[in-house]
Protein backbone atom coordinates (compact mmCIF):
# COMPACT_ATOMS: atom_id res chain seq x y z
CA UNK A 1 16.05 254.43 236.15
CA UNK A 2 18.53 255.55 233.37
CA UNK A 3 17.30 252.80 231.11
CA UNK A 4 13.79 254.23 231.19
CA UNK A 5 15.09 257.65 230.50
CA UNK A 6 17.30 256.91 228.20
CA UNK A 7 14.14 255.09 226.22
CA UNK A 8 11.57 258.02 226.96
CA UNK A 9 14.29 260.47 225.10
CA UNK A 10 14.78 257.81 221.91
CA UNK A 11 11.31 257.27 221.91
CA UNK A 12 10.67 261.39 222.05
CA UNK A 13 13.17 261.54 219.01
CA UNK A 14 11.19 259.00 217.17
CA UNK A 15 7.97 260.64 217.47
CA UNK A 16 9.57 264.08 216.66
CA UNK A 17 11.28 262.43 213.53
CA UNK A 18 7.53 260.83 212.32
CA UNK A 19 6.38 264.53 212.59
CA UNK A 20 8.94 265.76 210.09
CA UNK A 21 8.23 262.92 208.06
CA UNK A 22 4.49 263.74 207.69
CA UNK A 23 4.73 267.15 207.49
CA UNK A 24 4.79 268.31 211.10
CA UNK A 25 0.64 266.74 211.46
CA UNK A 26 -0.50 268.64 208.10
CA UNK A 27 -2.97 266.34 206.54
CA UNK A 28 -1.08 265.00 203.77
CA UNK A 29 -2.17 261.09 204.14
CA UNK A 30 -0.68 258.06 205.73
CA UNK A 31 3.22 258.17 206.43
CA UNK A 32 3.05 254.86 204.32
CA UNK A 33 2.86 255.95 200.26
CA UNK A 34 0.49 253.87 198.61
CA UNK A 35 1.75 251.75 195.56
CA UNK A 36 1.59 252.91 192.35
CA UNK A 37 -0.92 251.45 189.95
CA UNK A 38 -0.13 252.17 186.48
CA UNK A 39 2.85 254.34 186.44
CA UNK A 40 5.70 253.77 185.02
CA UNK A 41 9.45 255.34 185.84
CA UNK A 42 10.84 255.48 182.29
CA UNK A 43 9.24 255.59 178.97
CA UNK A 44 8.00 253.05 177.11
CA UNK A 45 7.64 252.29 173.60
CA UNK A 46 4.47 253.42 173.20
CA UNK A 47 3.92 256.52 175.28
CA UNK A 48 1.91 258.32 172.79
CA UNK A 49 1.20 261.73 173.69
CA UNK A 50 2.84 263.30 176.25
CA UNK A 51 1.51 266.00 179.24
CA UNK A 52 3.30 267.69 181.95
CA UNK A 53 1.07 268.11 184.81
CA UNK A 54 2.77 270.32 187.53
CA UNK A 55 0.89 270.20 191.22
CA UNK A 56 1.40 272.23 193.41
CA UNK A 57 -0.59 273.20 196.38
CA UNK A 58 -3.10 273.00 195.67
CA UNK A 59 -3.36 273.58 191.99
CA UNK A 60 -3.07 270.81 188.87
CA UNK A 61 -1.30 272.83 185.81
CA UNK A 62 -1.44 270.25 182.82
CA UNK A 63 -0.12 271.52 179.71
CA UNK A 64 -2.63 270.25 177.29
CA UNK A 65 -5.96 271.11 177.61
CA UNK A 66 -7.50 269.42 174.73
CA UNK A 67 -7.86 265.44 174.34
CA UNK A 68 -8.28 263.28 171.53
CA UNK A 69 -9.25 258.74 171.99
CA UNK A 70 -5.62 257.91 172.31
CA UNK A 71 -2.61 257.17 174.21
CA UNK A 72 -0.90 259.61 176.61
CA UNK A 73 1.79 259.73 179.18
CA UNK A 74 1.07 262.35 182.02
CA UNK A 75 4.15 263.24 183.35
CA UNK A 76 3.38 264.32 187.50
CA UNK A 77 5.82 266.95 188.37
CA UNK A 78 5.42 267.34 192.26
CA UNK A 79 6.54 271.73 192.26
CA UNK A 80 5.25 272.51 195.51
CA UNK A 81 6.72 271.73 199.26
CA UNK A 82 4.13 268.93 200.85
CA UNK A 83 3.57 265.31 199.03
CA UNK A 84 1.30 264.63 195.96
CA UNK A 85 0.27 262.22 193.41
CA UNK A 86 -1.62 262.34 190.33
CA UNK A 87 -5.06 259.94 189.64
CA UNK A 88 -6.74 259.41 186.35
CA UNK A 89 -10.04 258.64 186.34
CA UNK A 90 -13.05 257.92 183.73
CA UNK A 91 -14.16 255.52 181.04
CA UNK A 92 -11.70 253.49 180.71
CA UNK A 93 -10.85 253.39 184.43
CA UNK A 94 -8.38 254.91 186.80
CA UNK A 95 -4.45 254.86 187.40
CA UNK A 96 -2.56 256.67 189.56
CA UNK A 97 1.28 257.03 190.48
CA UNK A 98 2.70 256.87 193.84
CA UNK A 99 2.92 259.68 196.10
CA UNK A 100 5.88 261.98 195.13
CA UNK A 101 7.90 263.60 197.48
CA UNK A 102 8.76 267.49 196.58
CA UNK A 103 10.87 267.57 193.58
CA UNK A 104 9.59 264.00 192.22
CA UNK A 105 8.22 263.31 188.96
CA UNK A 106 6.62 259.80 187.87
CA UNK A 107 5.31 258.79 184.57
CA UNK A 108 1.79 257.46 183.94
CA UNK A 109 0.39 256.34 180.93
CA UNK A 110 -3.13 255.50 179.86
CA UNK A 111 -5.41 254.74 176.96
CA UNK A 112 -7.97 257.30 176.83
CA UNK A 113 -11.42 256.78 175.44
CA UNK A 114 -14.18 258.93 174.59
CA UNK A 115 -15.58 260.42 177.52
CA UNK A 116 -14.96 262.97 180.79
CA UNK A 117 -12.26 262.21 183.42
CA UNK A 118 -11.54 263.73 186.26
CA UNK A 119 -7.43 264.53 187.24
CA UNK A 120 -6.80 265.09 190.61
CA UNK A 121 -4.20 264.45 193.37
CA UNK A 122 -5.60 261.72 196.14
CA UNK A 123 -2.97 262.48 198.80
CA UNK A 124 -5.10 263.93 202.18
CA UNK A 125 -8.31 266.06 201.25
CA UNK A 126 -5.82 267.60 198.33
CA UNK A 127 -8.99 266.83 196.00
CA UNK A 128 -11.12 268.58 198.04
CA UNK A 129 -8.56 271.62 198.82
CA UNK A 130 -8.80 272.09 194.64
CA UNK A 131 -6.24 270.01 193.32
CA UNK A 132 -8.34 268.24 190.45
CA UNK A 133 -9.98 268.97 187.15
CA UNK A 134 -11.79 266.83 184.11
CA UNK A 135 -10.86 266.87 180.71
CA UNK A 136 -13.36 265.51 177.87
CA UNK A 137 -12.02 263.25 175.42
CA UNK A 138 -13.16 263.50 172.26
């Protein structure tokens, strides 16, 4: 009887610990960050232009609003309290870094071409909550 207790209070502690981990059931995706695709954690040689894009929730703040055909490092500064990430997506296709804890920062660069892309953060329904915008190249 005390084994079976003694499980049923571990296994309460793990299931309380999962809900800290996730944000106490807030929507904020799977407890399991999804790769990153394209990021990078330090610079490169050719980083071109860089641009700081502070999320919070549930706002993207980049600090360049105008975009030439080029190279460019977007920097994702995660300012707010629940998880993010940072997707780039248009002509030339999409990247995205991996889902940053509060505090985090990751490094993604891309080749951008002529055209309209759309920034956003695709942890949860973040998108959907406002955290996205599109820049035009060109």
């Amino acid at each position: 009887m005390r084994d079976h207790i003694a499980r049923a209070v571990l296994a309460g502690a793990a299931a309380a610990g999962l809900l800290l981990a996730t944000g106490c059931g807030e929507n904020y995706g799977s407890s399991t960050p999804p790769a990153a695709t394209g990021g990078t954690s330090a610079a490169s040689g050719n980083e071109g232009t860089v641009v700081t894009v502070k999320e919070t929730e549930f706002v993207l703040d980049l600090s360049q609003q105008t975009f030439s055909p080029g190279t460019y490092t977007f920097v994702a500064q995660n300012d707010g309290k629940a998880p993010h990430a940072l997707e780039v997506q248009g002509p030339g296709g999409e990247k995205k870094t991996s889902t940053l804890n509060p505090g985090g920062s990751e490094r993604l660069t891309i080749e951008l071409q002529k055209g309209t892309y759309e920034v956003y953060c695709p942890v949860g329904n973040h998108k959907d909550r406002g955290m996205k915008t599109e820049i035009t190249v060109g």
